[in-house]
N, C-alpha and C. Protein backbone atom coordinates (compact mmCIF):
# COMPACT_ATOMS: atom_id res chain seq x y z
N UNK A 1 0.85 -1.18 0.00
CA UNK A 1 0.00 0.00 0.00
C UNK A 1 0.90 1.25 0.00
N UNK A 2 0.71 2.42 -0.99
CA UNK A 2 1.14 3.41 -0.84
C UNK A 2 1.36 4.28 0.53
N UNK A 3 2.77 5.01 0.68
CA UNK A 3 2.47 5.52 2.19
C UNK A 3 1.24 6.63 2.79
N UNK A 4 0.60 6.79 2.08
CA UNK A 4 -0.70 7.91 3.00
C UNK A 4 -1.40 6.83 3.12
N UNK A 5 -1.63 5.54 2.88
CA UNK A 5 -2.92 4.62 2.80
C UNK A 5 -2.59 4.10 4.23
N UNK A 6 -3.50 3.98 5.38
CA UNK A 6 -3.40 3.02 6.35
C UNK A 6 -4.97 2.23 6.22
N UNK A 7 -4.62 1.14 6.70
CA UNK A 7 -6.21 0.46 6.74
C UNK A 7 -7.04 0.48 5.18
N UNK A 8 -6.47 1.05 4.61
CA UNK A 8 -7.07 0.74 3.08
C UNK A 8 -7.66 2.28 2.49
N UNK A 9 -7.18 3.02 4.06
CA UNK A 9 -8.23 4.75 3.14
C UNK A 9 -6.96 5.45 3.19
N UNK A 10 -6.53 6.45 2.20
CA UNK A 10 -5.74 7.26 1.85
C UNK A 10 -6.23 8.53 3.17
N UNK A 11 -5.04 8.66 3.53
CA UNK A 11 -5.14 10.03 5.00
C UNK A 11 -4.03 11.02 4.37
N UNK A 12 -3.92 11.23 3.42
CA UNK A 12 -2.90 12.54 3.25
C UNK A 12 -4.07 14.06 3.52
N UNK A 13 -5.09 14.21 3.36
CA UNK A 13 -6.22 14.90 3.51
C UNK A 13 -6.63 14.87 5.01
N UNK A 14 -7.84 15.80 5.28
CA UNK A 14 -8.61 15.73 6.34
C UNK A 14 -9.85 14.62 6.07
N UNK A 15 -10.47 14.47 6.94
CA UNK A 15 -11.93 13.90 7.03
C UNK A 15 -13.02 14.71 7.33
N UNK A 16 -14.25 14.72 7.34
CA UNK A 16 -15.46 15.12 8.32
C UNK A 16 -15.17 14.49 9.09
N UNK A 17 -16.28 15.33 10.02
CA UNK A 17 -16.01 14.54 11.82
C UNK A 17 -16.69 13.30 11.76
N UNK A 18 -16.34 11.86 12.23
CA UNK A 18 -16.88 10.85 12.40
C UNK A 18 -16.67 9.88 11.34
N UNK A 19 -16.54 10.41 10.23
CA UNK A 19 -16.57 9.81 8.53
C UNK A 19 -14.67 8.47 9.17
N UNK A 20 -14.14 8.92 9.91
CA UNK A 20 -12.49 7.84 9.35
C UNK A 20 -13.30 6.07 10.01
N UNK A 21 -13.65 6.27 11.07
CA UNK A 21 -13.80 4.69 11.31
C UNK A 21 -14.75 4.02 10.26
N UNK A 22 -16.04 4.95 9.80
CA UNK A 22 -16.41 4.64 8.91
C UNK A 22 -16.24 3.84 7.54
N UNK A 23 -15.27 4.65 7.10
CA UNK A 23 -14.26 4.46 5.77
C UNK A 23 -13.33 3.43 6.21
N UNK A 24 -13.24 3.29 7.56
CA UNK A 24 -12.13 1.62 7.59
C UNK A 24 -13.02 0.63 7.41
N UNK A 25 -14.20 0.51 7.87
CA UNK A 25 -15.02 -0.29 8.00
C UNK A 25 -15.51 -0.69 6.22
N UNK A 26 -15.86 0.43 5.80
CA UNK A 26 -15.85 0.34 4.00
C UNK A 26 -14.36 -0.10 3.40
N UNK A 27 -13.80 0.10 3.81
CA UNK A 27 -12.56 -0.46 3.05
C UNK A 27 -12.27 -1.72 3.30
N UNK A 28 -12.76 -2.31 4.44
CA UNK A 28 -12.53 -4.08 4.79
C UNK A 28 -13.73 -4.88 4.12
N UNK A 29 -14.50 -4.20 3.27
CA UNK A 29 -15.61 -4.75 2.72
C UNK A 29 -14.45 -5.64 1.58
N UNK A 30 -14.95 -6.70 1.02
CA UNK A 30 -13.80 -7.88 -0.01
C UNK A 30 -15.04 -6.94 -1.05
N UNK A 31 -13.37 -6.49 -2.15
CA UNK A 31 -13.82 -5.60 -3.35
C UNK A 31 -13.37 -4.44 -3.10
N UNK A 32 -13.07 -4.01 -2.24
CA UNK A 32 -12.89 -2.75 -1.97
C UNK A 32 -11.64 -2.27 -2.09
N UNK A 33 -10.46 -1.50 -3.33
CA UNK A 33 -9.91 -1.80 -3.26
C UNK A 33 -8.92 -0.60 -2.66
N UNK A 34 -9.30 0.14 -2.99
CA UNK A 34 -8.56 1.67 -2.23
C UNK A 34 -9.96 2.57 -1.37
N UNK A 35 -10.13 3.24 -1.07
CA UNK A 35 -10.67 4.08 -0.17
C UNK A 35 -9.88 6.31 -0.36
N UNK A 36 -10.47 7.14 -0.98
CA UNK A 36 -10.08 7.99 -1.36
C UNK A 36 -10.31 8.92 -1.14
N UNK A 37 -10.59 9.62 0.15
CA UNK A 37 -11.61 11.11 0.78
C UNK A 37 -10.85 12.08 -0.21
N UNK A 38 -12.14 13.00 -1.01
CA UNK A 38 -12.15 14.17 -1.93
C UNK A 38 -12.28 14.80 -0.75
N UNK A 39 -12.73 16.00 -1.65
CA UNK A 39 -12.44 17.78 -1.21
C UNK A 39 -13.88 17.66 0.04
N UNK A 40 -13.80 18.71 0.78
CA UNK A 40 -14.75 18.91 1.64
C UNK A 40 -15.64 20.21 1.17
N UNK A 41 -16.67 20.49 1.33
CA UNK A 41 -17.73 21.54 0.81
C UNK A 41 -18.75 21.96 2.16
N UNK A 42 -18.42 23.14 2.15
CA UNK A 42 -19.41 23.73 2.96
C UNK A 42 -20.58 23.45 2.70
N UNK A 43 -22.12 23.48 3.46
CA UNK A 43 -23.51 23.04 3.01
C UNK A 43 -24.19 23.30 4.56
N UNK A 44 -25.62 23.38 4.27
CA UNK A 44 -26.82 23.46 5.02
C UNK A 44 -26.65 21.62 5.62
N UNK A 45 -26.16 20.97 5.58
CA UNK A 45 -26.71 19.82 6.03
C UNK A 45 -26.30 19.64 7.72
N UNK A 46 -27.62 18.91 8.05
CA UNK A 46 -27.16 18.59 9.35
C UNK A 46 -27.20 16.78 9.87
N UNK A 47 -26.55 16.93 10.55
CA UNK A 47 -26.68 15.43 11.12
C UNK A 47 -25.35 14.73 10.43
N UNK A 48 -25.04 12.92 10.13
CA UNK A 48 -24.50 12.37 9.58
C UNK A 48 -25.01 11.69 9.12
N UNK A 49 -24.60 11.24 7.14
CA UNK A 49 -25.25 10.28 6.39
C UNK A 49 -24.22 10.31 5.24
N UNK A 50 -23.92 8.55 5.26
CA UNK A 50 -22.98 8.39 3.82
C UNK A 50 -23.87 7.53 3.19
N UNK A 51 -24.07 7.68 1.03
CA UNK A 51 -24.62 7.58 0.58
C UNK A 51 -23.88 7.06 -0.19
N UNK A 52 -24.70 5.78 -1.54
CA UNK A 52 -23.33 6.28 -2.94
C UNK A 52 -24.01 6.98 -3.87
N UNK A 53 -22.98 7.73 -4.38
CA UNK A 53 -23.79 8.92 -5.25
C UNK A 53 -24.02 7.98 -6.57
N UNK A 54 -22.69 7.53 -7.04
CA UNK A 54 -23.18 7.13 -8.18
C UNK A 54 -21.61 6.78 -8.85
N UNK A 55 -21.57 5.63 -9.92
CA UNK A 55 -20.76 4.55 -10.42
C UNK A 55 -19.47 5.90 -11.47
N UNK A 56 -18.19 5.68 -11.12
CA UNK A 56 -17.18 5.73 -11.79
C UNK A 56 -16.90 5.23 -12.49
N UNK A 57 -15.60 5.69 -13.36
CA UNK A 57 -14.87 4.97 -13.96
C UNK A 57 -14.15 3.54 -13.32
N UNK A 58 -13.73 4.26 -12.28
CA UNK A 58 -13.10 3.40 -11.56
C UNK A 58 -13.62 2.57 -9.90
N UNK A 59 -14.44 2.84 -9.74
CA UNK A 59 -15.43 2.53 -8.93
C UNK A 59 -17.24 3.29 -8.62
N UNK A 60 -16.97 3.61 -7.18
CA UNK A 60 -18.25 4.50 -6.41
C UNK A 60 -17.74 5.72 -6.10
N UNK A 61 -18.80 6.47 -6.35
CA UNK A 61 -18.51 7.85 -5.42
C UNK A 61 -19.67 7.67 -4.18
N UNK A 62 -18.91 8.02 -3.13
CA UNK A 62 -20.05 8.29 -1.98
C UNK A 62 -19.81 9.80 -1.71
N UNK A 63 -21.07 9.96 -0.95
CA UNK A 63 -21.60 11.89 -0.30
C UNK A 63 -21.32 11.60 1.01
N UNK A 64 -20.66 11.87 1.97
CA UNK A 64 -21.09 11.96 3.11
C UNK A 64 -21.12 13.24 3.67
N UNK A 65 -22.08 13.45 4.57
CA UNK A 65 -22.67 14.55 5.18
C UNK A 65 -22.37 14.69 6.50
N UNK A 66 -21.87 15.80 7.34
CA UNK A 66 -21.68 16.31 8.63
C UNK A 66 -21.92 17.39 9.15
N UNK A 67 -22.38 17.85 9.91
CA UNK A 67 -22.94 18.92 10.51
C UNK A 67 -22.34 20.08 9.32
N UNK A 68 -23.02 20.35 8.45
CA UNK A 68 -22.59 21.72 8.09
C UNK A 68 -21.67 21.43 7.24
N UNK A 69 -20.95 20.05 6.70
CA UNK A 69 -20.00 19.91 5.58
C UNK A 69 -20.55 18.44 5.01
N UNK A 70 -19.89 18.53 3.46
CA UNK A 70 -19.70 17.60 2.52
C UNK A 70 -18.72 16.97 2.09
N UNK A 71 -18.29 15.79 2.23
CA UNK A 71 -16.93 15.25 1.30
C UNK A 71 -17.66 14.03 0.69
N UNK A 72 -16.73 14.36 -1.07
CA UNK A 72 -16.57 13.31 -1.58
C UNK A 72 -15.62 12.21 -1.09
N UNK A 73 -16.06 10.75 -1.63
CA UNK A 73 -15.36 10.16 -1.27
C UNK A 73 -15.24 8.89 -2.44
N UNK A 74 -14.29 8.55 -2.79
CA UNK A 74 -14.14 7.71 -3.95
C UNK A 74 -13.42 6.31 -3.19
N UNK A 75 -14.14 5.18 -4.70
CA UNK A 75 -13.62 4.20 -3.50
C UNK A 75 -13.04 3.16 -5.22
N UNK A 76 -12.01 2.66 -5.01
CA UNK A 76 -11.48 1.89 -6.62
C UNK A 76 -12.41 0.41 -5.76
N UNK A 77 -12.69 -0.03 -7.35
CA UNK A 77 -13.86 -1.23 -7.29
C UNK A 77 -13.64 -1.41 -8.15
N UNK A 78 -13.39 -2.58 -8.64
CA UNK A 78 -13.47 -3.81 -10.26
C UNK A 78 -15.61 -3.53 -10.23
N UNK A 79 -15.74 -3.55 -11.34
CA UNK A 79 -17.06 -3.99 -12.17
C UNK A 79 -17.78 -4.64 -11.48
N UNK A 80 -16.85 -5.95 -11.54
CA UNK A 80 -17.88 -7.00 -10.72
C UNK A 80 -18.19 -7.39 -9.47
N UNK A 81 -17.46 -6.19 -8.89
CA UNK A 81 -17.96 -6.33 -7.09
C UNK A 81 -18.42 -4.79 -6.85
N UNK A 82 -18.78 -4.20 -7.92
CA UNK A 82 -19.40 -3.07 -7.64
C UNK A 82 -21.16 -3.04 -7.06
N UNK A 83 -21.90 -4.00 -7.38
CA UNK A 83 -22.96 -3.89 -6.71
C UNK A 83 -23.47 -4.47 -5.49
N UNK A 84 -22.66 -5.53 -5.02
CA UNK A 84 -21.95 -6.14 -3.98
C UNK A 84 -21.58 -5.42 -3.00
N UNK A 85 -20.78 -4.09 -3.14
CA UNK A 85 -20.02 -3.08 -2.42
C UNK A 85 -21.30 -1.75 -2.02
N UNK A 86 -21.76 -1.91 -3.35
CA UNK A 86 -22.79 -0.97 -3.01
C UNK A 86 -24.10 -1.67 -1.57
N UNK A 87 -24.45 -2.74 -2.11
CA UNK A 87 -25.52 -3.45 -0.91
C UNK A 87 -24.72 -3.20 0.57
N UNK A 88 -23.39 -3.83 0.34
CA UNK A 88 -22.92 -3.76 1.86
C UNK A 88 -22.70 -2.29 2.49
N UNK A 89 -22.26 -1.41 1.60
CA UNK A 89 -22.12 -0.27 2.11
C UNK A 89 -23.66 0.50 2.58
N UNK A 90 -24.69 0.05 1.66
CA UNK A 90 -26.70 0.49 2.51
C UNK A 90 -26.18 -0.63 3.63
N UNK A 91 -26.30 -1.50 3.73
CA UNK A 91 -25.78 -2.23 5.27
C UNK A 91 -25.66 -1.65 6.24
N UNK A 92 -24.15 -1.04 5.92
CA UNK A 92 -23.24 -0.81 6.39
C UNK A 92 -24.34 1.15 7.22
N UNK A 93 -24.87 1.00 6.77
CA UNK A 93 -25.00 2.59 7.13
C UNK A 93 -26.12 2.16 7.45
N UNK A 94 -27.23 1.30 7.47
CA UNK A 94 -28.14 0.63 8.22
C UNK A 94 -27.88 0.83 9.65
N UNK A 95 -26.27 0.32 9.74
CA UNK A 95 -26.43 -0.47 11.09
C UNK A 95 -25.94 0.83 11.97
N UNK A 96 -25.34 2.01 11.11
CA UNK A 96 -24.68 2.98 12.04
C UNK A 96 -26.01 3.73 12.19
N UNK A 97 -26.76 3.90 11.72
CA UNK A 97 -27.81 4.76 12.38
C UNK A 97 -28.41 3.75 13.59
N UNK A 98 -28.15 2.66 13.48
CA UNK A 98 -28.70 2.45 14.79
C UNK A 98 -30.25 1.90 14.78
């Protein structure tokens, strides 16, 4: 693994608040093959919620949302474990809301 990658998510960047254990947890999903937090964006949103926005070249993009900010987040995925990755990741955010 390249050196900013620990646990499978690239940390040369910041996070939203709460979003890193998250993203380890998505990155130990089998398929998953890098983990990639984009830019952060100011926004009206409140609360926390990661979503996938929608299919790459090279994988998923997810939205996640935090009090008042946005980051993209890209994740490398082969084709054929892309919808696979997608189910576990609604799972996966199933179980964090609780």
């Amino acid at each position: 693994m390249p050196k900013h990658f620990k646990k499978g998510v690239k940390r040369e960047h910041h996070f939203l608040k709460g979003l890193e254990k998250p993203l380890e947890r998505i990155a130990a999903i089998p398929g998953v093959k890098k983990v990639i937090p984009g830019r952060i964006y100011a926004s009206d949103s409140r609360g926390f919620e990661i979503k996938v926005s929608r299919e790459t070249q090279t994988g998923l993009k997810l939205v996640a949302k935090s009090d008042g900010s946005v980051q993209d987040v890209f994740l490398v995925v082969d084709k054929a474990d892309r919808e696979m990755v997608r189910r576990e990741i609604e799972r996966l955010v199933r179980e964090l809301r609780g």
